[in-house]
C-alpha atoms as a PDB file:
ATOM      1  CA  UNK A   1     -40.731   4.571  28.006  1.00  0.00           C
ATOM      2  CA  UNK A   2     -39.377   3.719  24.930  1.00  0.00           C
ATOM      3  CA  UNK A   3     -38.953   7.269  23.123  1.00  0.00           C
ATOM      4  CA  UNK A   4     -37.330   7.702  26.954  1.00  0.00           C
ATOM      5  CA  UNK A   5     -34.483   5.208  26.286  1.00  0.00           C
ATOM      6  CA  UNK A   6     -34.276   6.207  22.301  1.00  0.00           C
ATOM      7  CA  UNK A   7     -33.622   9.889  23.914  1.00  0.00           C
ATOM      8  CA  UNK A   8     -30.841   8.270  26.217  1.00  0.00           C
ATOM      9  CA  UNK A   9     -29.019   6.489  23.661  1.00  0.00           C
ATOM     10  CA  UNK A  10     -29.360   9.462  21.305  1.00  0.00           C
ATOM     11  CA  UNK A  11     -27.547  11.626  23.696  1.00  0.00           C
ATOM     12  CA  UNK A  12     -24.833   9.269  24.619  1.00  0.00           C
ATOM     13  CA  UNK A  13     -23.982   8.615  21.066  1.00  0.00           C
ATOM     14  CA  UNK A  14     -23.893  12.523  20.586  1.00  0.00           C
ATOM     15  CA  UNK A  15     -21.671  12.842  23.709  1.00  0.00           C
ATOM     16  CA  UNK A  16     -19.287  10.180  22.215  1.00  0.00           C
ATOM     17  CA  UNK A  17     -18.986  11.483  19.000  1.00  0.00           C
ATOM     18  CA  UNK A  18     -18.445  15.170  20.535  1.00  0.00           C
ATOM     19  CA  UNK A  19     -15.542  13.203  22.535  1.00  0.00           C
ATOM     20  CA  UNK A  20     -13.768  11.577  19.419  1.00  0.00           C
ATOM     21  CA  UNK A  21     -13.942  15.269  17.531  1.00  0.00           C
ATOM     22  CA  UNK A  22     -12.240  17.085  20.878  1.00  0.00           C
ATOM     23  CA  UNK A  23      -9.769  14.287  20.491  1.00  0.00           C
ATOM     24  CA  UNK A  24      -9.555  14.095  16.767  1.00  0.00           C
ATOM     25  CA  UNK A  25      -9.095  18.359  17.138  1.00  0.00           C
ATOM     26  CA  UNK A  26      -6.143  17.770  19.930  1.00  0.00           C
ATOM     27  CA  UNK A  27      -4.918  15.258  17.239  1.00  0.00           C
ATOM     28  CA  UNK A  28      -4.762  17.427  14.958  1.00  0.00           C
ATOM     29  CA  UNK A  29      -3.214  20.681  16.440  1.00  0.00           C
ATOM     30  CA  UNK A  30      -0.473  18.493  17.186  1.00  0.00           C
ATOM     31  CA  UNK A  31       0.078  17.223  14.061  1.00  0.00           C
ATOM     32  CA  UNK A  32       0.313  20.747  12.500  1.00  0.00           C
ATOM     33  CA  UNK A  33       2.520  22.104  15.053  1.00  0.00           C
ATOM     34  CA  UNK A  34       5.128  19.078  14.205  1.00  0.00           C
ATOM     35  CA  UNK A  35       4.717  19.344  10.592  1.00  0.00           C
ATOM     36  CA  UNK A  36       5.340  23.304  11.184  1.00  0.00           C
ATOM     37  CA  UNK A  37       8.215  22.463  13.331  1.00  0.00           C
ATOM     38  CA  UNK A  38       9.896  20.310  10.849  1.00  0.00           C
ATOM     39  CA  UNK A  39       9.388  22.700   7.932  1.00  0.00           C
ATOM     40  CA  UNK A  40      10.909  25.470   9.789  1.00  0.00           C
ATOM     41  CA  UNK A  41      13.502  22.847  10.653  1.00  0.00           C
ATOM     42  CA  UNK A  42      14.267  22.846   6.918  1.00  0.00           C
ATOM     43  CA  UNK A  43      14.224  26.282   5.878  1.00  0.00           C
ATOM     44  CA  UNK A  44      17.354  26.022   8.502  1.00  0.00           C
ATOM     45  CA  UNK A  45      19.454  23.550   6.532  1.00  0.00           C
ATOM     46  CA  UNK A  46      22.202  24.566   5.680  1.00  0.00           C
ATOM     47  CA  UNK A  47      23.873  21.132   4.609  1.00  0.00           C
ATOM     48  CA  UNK A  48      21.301  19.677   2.686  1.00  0.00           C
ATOM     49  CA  UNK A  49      22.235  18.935  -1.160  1.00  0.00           C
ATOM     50  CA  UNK A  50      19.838  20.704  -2.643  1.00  0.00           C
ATOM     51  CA  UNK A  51      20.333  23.837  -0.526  1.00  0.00           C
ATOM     52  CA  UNK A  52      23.413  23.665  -1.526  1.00  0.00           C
ATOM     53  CA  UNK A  53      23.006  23.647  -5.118  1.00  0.00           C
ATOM     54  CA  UNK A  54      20.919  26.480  -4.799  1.00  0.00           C
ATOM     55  CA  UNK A  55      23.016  28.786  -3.529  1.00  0.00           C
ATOM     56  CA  UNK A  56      25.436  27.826  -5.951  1.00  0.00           C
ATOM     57  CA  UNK A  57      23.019  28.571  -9.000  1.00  0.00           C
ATOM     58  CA  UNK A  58      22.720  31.911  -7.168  1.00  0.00           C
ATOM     59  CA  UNK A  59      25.646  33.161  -7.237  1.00  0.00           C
ATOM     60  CA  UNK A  60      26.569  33.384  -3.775  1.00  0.00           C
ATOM     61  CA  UNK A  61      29.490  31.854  -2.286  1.00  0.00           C
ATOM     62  CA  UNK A  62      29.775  28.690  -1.885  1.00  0.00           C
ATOM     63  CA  UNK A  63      28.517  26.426   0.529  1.00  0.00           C
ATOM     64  CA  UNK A  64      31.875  24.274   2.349  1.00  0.00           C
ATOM     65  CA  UNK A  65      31.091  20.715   2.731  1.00  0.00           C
ATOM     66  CA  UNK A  66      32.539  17.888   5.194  1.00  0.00           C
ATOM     67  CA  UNK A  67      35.187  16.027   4.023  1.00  0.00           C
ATOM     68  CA  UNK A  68      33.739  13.067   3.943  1.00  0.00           C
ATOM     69  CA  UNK A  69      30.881  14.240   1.159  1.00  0.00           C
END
């Protein structure tokens, strides 16, 4: 009876720990997306200093800034 029970309790720790990786996976696609999302989000800027300067160093025309910079 006891290698029963020592079977049972090996199987529910394996079905935990194959819980906590699904949710460490979902975790982690998540995460990715976002930091994809937010370095796409900065390939986009347009207004950030060092874009600015840049585009300046290259040449091109530059960049108009608010006023209030």
């Amino acid at each position: 009876m006891a290698w029963f029970r020592g079977l049972l309790d090996t199987q529910k720790l394996l079905r935990r720990q194959q819980q906590r990786i699904a949710t460490l996976e979902e975790e982690n696609t998540a995460l990715r997306a976002q930091n994809q999302s937010m370095r796409e989000g900065m390939r986009r800027c347009v207004t950030c200093d060092y874009r600015i300067d840049f585009k300046n160093r290259q040449g091109q025309a530059p960049v108009e800034t608010s006023p209030a910079e």
